[in-house]
Protein backbone atom coordinates (compact mmCIF):
# COMPACT_ATOMS: atom_id res chain seq x y z
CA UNK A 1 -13.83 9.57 -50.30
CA UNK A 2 -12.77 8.49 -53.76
CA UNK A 3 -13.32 4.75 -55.17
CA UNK A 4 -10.61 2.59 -54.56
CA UNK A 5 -8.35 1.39 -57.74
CA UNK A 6 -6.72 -1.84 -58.71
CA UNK A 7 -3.07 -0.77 -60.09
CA UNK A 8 0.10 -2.45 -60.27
CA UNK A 9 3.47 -2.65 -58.50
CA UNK A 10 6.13 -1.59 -61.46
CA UNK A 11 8.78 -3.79 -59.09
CA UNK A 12 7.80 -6.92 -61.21
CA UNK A 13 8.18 -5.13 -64.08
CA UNK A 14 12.17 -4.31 -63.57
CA UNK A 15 13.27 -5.65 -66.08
CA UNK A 16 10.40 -4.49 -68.64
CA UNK A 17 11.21 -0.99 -67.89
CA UNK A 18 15.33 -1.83 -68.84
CA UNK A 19 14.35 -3.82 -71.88
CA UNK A 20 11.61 -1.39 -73.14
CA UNK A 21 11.44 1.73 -71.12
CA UNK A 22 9.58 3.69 -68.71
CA UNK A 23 7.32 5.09 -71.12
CA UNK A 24 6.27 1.71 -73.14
CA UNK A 25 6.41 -0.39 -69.77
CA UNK A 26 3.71 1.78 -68.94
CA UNK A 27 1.69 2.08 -71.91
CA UNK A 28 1.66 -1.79 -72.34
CA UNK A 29 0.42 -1.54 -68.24
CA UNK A 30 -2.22 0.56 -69.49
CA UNK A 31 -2.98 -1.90 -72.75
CA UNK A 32 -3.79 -4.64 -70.46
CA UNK A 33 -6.21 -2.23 -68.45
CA UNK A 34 -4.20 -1.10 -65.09
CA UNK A 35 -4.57 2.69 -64.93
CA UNK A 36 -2.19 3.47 -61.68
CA UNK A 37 1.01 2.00 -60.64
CA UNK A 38 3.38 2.20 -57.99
CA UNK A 39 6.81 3.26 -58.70
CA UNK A 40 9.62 0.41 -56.70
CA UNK A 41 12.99 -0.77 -57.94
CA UNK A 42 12.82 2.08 -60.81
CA UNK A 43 15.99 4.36 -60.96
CA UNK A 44 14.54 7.55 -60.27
CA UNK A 45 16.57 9.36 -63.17
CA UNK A 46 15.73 12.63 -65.05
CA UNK A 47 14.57 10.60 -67.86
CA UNK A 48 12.76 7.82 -65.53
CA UNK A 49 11.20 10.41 -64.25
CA UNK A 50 10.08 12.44 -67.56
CA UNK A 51 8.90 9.30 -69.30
CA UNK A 52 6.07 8.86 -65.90
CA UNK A 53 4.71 11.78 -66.13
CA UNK A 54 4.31 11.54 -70.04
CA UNK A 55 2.53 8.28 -69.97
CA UNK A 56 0.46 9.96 -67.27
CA UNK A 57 -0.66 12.12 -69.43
CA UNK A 58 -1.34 10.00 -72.51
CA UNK A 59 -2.22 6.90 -70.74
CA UNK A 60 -4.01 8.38 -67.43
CA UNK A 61 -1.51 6.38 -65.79
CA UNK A 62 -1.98 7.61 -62.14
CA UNK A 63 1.28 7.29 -59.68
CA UNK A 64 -0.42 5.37 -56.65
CA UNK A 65 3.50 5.73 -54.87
CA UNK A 66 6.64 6.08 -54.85
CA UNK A 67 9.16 4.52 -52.95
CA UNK A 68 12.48 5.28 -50.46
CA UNK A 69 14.13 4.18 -47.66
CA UNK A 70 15.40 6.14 -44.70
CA UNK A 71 19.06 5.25 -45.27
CA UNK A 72 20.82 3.76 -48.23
CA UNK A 73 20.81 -0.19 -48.38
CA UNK A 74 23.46 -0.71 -51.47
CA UNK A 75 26.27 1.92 -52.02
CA UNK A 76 24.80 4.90 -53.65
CA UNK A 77 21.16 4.17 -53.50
CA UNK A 78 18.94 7.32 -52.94
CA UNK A 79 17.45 7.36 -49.59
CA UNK A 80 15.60 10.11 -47.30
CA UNK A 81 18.86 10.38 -45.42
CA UNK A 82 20.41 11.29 -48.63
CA UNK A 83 18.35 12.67 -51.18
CA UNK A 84 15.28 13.80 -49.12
CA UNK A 85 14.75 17.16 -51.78
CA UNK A 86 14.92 15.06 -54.77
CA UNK A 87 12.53 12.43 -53.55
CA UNK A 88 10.09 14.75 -52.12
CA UNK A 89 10.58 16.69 -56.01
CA UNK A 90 10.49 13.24 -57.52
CA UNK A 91 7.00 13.05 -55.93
CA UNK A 92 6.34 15.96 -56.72
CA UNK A 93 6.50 15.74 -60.65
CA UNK A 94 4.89 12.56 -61.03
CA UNK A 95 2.23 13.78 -58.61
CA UNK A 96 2.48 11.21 -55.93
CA UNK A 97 0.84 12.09 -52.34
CA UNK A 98 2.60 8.60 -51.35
CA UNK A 99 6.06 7.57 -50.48
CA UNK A 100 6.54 4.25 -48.74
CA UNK A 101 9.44 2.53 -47.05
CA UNK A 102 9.73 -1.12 -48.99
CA UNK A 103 10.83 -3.03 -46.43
CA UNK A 104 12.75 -3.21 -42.89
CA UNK A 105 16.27 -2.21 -43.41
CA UNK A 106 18.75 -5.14 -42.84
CA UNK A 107 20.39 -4.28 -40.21
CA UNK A 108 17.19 -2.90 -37.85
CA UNK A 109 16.27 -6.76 -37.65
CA UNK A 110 19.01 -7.71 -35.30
CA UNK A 111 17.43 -6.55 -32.25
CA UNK A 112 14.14 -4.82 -30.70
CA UNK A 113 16.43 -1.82 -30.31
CA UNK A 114 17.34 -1.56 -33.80
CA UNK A 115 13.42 -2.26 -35.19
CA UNK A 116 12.53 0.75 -32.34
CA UNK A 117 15.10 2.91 -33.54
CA UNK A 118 14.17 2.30 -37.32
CA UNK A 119 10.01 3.48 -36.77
CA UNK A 120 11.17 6.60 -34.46
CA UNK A 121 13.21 7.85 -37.42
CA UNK A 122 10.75 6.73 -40.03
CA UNK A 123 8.00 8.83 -37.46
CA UNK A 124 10.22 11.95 -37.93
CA UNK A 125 10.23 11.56 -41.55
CA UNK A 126 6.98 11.38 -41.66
CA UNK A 127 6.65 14.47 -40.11
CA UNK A 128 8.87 16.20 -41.95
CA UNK A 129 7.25 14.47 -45.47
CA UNK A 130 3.81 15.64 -43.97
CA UNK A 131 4.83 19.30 -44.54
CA UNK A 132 5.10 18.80 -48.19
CA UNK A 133 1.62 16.91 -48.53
CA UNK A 134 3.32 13.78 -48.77
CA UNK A 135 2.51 10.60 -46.39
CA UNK A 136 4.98 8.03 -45.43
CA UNK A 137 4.09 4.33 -45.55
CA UNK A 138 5.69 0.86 -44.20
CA UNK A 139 5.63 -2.39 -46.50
CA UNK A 140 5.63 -5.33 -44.37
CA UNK A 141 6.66 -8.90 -45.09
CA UNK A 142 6.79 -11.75 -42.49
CA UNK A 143 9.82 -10.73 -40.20
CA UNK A 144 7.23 -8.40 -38.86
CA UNK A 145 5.73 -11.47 -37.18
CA UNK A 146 8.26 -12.26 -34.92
CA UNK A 147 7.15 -11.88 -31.33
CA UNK A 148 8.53 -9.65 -28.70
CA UNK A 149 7.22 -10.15 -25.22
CA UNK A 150 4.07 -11.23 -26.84
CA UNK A 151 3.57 -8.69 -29.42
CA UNK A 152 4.16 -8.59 -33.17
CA UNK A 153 6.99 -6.87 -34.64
CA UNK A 154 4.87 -4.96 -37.33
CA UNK A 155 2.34 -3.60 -34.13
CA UNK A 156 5.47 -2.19 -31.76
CA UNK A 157 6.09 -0.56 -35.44
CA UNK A 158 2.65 1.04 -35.28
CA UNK A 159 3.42 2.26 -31.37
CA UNK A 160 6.17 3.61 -32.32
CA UNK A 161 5.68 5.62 -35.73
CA UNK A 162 2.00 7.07 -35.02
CA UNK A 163 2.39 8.59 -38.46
CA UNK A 164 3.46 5.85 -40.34
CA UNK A 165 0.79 4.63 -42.70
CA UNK A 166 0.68 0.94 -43.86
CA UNK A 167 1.11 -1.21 -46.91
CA UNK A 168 -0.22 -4.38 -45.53
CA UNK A 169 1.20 -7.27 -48.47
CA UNK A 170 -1.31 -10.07 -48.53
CA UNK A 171 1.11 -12.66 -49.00
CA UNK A 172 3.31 -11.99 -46.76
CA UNK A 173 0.64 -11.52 -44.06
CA UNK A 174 0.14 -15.26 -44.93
CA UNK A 175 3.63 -16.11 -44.91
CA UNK A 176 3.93 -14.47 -41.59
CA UNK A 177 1.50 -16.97 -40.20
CA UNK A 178 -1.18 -13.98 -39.99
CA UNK A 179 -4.91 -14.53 -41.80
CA UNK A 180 -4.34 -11.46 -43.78
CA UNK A 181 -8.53 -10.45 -43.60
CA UNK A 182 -7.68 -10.15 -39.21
CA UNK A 183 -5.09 -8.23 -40.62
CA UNK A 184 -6.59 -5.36 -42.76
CA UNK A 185 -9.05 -5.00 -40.00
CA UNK A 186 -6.44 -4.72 -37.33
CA UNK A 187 -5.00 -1.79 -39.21
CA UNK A 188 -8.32 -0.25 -40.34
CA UNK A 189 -7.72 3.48 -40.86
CA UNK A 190 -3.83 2.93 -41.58
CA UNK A 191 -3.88 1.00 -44.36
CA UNK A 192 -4.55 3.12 -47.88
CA UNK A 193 -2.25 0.72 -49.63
CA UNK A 194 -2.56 -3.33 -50.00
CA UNK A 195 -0.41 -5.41 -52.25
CA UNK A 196 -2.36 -8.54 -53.81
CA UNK A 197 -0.81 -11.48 -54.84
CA UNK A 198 -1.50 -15.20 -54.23
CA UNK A 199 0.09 -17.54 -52.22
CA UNK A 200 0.87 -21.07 -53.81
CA UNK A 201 1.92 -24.51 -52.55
CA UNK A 202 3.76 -25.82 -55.49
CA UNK A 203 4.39 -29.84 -56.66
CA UNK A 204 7.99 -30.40 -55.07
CA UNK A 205 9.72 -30.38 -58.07
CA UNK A 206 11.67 -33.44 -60.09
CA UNK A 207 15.27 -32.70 -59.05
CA UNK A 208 14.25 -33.02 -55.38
CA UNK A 209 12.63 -36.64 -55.84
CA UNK A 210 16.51 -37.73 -58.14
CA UNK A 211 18.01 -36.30 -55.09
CA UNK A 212 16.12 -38.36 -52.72
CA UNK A 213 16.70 -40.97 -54.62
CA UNK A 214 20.60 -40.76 -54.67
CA UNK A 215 20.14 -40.63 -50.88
CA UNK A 216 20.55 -36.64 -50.49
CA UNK A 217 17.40 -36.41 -47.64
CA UNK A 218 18.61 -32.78 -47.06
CA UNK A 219 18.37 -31.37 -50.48
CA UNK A 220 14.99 -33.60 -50.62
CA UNK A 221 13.55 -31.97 -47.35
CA UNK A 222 15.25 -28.34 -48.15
CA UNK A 223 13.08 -28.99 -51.23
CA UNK A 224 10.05 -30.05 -49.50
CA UNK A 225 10.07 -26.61 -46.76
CA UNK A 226 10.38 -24.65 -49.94
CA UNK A 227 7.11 -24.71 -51.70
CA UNK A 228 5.71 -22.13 -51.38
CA UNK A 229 5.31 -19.61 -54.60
CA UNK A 230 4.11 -16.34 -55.43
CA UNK A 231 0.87 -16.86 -57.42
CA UNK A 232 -0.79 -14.64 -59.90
CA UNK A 233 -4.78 -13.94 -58.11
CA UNK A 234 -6.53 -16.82 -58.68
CA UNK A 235 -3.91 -19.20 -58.67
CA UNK A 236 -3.30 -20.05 -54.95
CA UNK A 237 -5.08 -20.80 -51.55
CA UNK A 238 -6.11 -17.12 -50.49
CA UNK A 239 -9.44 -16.15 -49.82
CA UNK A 240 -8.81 -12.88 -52.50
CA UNK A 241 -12.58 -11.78 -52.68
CA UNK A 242 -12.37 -11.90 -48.86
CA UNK A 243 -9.29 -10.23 -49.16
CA UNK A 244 -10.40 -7.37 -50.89
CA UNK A 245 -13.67 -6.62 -49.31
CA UNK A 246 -11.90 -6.04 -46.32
CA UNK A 247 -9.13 -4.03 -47.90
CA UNK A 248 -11.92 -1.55 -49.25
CA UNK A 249 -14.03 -1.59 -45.55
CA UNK A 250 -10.32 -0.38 -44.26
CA UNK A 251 -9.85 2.02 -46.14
CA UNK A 252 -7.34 1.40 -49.18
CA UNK A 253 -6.97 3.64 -52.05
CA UNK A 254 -4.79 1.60 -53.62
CA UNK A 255 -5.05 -2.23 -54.39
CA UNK A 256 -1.80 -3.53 -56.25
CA UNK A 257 -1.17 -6.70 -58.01
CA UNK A 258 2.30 -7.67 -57.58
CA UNK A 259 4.25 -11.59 -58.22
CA UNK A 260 7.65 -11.33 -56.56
CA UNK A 261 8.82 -14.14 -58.79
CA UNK A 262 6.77 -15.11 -62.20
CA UNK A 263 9.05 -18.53 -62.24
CA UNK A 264 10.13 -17.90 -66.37
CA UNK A 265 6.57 -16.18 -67.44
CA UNK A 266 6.72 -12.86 -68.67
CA UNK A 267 5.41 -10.60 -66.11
CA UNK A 268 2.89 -8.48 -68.68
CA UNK A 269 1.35 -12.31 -68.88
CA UNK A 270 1.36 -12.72 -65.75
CA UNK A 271 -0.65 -9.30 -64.95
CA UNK A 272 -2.94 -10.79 -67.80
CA UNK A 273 -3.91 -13.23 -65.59
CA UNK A 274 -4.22 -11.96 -62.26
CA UNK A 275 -6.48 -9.36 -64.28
CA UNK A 276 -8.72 -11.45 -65.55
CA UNK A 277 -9.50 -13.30 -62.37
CA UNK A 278 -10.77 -9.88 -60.86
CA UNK A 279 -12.66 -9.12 -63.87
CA UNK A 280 -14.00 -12.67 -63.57
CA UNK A 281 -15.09 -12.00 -60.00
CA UNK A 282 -16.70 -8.27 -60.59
CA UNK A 283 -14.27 -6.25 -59.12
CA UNK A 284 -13.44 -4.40 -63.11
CA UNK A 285 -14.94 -1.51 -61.92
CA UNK A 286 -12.19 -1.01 -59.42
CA UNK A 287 -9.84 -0.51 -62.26
């Protein structure tokens, strides 16, 4: 089996890829020492698409994933329900063995039903994926921890969609109330993909405490049960070294740094950082 790598998740980097372009998003990416990335929130378009494979080749940028849902969430997005040849030939080109789902669709979390529903179609996708040497994975966050007759959301996922990998995101493990190290060992074997980010308490900020002070308590306390942050590695409470040991005993290819928010910090800065903590704790070689 081949040596895990650290890469990054290109949906923090949205807005990089608008401003500057798939091809020089990527080659700053590969400035700053990432050397694989996973494709999210990037238009899939002829030129999108051209400009990946180019930096793949100049920069040894390797595609870690791509990404699709089963059905369209927003009018005209591409979906597997919709554009199943041109993903699978999306993957294809960029040479991607991985497609994962980014999240549960909206409307499977009204009910049990719905969430069933969702993983049986996602299973038969994965089937169908599987015949062009391409695996299906699930992102979680931390809806996946609500409880059903005792039992996670995310594990009836599992039951139902035997051939569903996993993208197991650390903070959102966390989020979900879930030590994210029981976690990765929970889904040894399923998991090839992790996403790492911190997870931060923040100071409750000034506006809340003027608030309080005019005598708003509810903005104060809406303030106060909103705290938490996504933190570049290093900069938060998680147990990351833990973290990623585990991640490589279960068997992930793929170890992604990824900030939801960066809170006004420019994203290549904030990869700066969150890169230097791992070379600071000797995982470098994983890059």
């Amino acid at each position: 089996m081949s040596q895990a790598k650290i890469g990054v998740q290109a949906m923090m980097l949205k807005e990089k890829f608008e401003e500057l372009g798939a091809y020089e998003t990527l080659k700053k990416v590969s400035e700053l020492g990432y050397n694989s990335i996973e494709v999210s929130q990037i238009p899939m378009t002829p030129e999108n698409v051209e400009a990946i494979k180019k930096a793949s080749t100049d920069f040894g940028m390797e595609v870690a994933s791509m990404s699709a849902g089963l059905k369209p969430m927003t009018e005209g997005q591409e979906s597997l329900s919709t554009h199943f040849d041109k993903i699978v030939a999306d993957c294809k080109a960029v040479g991607a063995e991985i497609l994962r789902i980014g999240m549960l669709p909206f409307d499977a979390m009204a009910s049990l039903d719905k969430v069933i529903a969702f993983a049986r179609e996602a299973n038969s996708d994965a089937e169908k994926l599987a015949e062009h040497g391409i695996k299906l994975y699930y992102h979680n966050h931390h809806i996946e921890f609500t409880k059903y007759d005792g039992k996670f959301l995310l594990d009836i996922i599992r039951e139902e969609a035997p051939l569903l990998g996993f993208e197991l995101d650390v903070h959102w493990l966390q989020r979900g109330g879930r030590n994210p190290i029981e976690v990765l060992k929970e889904y040894e074997g399923k998991v090839d993909l992790v996403h790492l980010k911190d997870y931060r308490v923040s100071q409750i900020p000034d506006e809340a405490f003027e608030a309080l002070n005019n005598g708003d308590m509810e903005a104060f306390m809406q303030a106060f049960t909103n705290i938490i942050q996504f933190a570049e590695l290093g900069e938060g409470t998680l147990d990351l070294p833990g973290i990623i040991e585990q991640s490589l005993k279960s068997g992930a290819r793929y170890l992604l740094v990824e900030q939801d928010d960066q809170y006004g910090r420019d994203p290549f800065d904030c990869l700066a950082t969150s890169r230097d903590y791992l070379y600071e704790n000797g995982y470098k070689h994983l890059f």
